[in-house]
Structures are given as structure tokens and as C-alpha cells.
C-alpha atoms as a PDB file:
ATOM      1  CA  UNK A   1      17.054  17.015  -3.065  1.00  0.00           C
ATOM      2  CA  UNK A   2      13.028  17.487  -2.774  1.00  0.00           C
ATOM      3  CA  UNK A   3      10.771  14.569  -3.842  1.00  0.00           C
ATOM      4  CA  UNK A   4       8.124  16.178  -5.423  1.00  0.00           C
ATOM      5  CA  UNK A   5       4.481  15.279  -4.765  1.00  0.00           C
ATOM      6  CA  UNK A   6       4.069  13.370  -8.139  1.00  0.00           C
ATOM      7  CA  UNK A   7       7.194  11.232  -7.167  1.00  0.00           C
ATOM      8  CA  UNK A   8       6.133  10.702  -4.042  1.00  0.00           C
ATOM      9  CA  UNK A   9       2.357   9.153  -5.473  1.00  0.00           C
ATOM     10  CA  UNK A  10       4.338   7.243  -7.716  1.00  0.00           C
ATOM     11  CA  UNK A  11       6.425   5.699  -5.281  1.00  0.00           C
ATOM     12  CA  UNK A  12       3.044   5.222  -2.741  1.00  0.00           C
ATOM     13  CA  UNK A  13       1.362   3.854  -5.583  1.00  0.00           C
ATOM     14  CA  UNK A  14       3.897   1.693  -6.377  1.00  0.00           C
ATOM     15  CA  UNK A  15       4.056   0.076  -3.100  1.00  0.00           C
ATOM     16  CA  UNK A  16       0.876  -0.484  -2.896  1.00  0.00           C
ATOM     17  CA  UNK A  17       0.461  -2.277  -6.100  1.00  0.00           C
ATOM     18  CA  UNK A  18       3.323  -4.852  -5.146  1.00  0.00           C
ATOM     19  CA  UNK A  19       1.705  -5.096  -1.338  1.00  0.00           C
ATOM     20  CA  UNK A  20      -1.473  -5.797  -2.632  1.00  0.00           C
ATOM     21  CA  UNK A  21      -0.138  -8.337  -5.160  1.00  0.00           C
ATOM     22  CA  UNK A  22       1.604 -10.236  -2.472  1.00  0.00           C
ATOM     23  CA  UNK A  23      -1.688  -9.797   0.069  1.00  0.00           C
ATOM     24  CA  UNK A  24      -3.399 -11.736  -2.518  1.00  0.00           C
ATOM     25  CA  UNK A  25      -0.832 -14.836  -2.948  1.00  0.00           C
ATOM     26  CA  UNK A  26      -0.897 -14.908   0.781  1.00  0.00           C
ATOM     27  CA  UNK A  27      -4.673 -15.107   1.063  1.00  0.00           C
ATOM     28  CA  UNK A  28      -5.062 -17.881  -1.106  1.00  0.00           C
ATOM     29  CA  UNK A  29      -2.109 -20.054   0.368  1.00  0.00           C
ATOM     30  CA  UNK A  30      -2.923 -18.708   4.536  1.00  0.00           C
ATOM     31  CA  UNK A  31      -6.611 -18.224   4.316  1.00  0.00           C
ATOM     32  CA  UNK A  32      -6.661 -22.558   3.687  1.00  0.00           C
ATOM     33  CA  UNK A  33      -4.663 -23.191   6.457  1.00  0.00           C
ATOM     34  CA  UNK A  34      -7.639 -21.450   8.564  1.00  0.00           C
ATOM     35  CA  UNK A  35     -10.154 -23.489   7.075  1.00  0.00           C
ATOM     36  CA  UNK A  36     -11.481 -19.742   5.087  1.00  0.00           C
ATOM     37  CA  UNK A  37     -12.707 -21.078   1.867  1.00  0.00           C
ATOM     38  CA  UNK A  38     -13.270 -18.142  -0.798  1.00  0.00           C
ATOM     39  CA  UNK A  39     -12.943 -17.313  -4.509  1.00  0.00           C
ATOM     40  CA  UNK A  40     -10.196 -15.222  -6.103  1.00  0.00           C
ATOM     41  CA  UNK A  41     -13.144 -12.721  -6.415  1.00  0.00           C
ATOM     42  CA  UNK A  42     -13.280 -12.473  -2.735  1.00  0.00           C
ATOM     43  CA  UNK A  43      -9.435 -12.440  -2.393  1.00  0.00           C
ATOM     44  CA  UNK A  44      -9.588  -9.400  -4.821  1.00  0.00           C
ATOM     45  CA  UNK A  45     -12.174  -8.004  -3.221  1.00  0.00           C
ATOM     46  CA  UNK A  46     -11.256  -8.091   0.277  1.00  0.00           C
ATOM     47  CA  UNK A  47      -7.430  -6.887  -0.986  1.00  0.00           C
ATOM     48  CA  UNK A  48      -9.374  -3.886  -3.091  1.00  0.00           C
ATOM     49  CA  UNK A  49     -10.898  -2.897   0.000  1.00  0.00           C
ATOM     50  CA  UNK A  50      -7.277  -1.445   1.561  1.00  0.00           C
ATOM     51  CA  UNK A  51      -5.978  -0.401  -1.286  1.00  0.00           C
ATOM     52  CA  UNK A  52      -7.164   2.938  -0.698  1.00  0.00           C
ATOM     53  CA  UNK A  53      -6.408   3.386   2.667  1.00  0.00           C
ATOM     54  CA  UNK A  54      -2.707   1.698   2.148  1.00  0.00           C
ATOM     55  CA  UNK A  55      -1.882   4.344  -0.523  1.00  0.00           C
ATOM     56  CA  UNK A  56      -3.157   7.231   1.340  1.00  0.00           C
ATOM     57  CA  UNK A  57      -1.085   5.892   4.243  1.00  0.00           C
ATOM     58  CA  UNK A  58       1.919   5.676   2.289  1.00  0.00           C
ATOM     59  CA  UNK A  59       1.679   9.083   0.409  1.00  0.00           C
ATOM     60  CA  UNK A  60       0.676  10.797   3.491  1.00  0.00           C
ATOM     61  CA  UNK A  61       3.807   9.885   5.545  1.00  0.00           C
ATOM     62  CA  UNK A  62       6.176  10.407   2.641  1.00  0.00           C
ATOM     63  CA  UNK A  63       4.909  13.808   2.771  1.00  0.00           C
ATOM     64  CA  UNK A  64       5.002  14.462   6.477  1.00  0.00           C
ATOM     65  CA  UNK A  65       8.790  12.741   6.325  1.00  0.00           C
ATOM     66  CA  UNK A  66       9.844  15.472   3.370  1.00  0.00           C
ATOM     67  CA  UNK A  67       7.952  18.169   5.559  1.00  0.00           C
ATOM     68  CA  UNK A  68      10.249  17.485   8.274  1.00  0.00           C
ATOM     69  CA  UNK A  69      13.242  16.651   6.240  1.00  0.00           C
ATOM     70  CA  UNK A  70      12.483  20.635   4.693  1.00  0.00           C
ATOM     71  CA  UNK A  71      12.071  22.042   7.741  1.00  0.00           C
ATOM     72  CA  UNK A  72      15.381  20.494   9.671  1.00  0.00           C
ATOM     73  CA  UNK A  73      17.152  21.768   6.640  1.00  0.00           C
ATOM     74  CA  UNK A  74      16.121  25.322   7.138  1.00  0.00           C
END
């Protein structure tokens, strides 16, 4: 069975949403242990500034992995 293109935002988007949550917890307990002092702004922020990339990552290589899924089936 295809994944469409919608599914396969959904479930980028998706994973992005939980990574970023858990980027976030992990910058404010790590980022101490460094002696980095910031604001939940800046944790947002600096989290906000991947999520872009991190869900173009993720849709793009769903959709080269169902390319080559399609074309092996052929």
C-alpha cells in the first residue's frame, strides 16, 4: 500500500513535534550541566530554529523511501 504525500507530512510533522518537545526538556536539564545558562525563550528559540529543517528532512526521505519502495515493486 502507497503512503500518500499528506500521510507522509503528517507522520514528518508528527515526529518533529515530539523531537522537538523532547529537544527542549533536554536543553533545560543538559544545557546546566555545561554551565549554559538561558531562558525557556532561548530553549524555544534555539529548538524553533530546526524545526524546519527536521521536518523537511523527515518528509523528504519518506518520500525518496516510497519512491524506491514504487519503483522495486514495478
Amino acid at each position: 500500500m502507497k503512503q500518500s504525500r499528506t500521510m507522509s507530512m503528517l507522520e514528518a510533522a508528527t515526529n518533529v513535534v515530539v523531537g522537538y518537545v523532547l529537544a527542549i526538556a533536554t536543553q533545560i536539564v543538559v544545557f546546566p550541566w555545561f554551565g549554559i545558562e538561558t531562558g525557556l525563550g532561548d530553549h524555544l528559540t534555539i529548538g524553533l530554529a530546526f524545526v524546519g529543517i527536521s521536518l523537511a528532512r523527515g518528509f523528504l526521505l519518506r518520500r525518496l523511501f516510497e519512491a524506491i519502495r514504487m519503483r522495486s515493486a514495478r
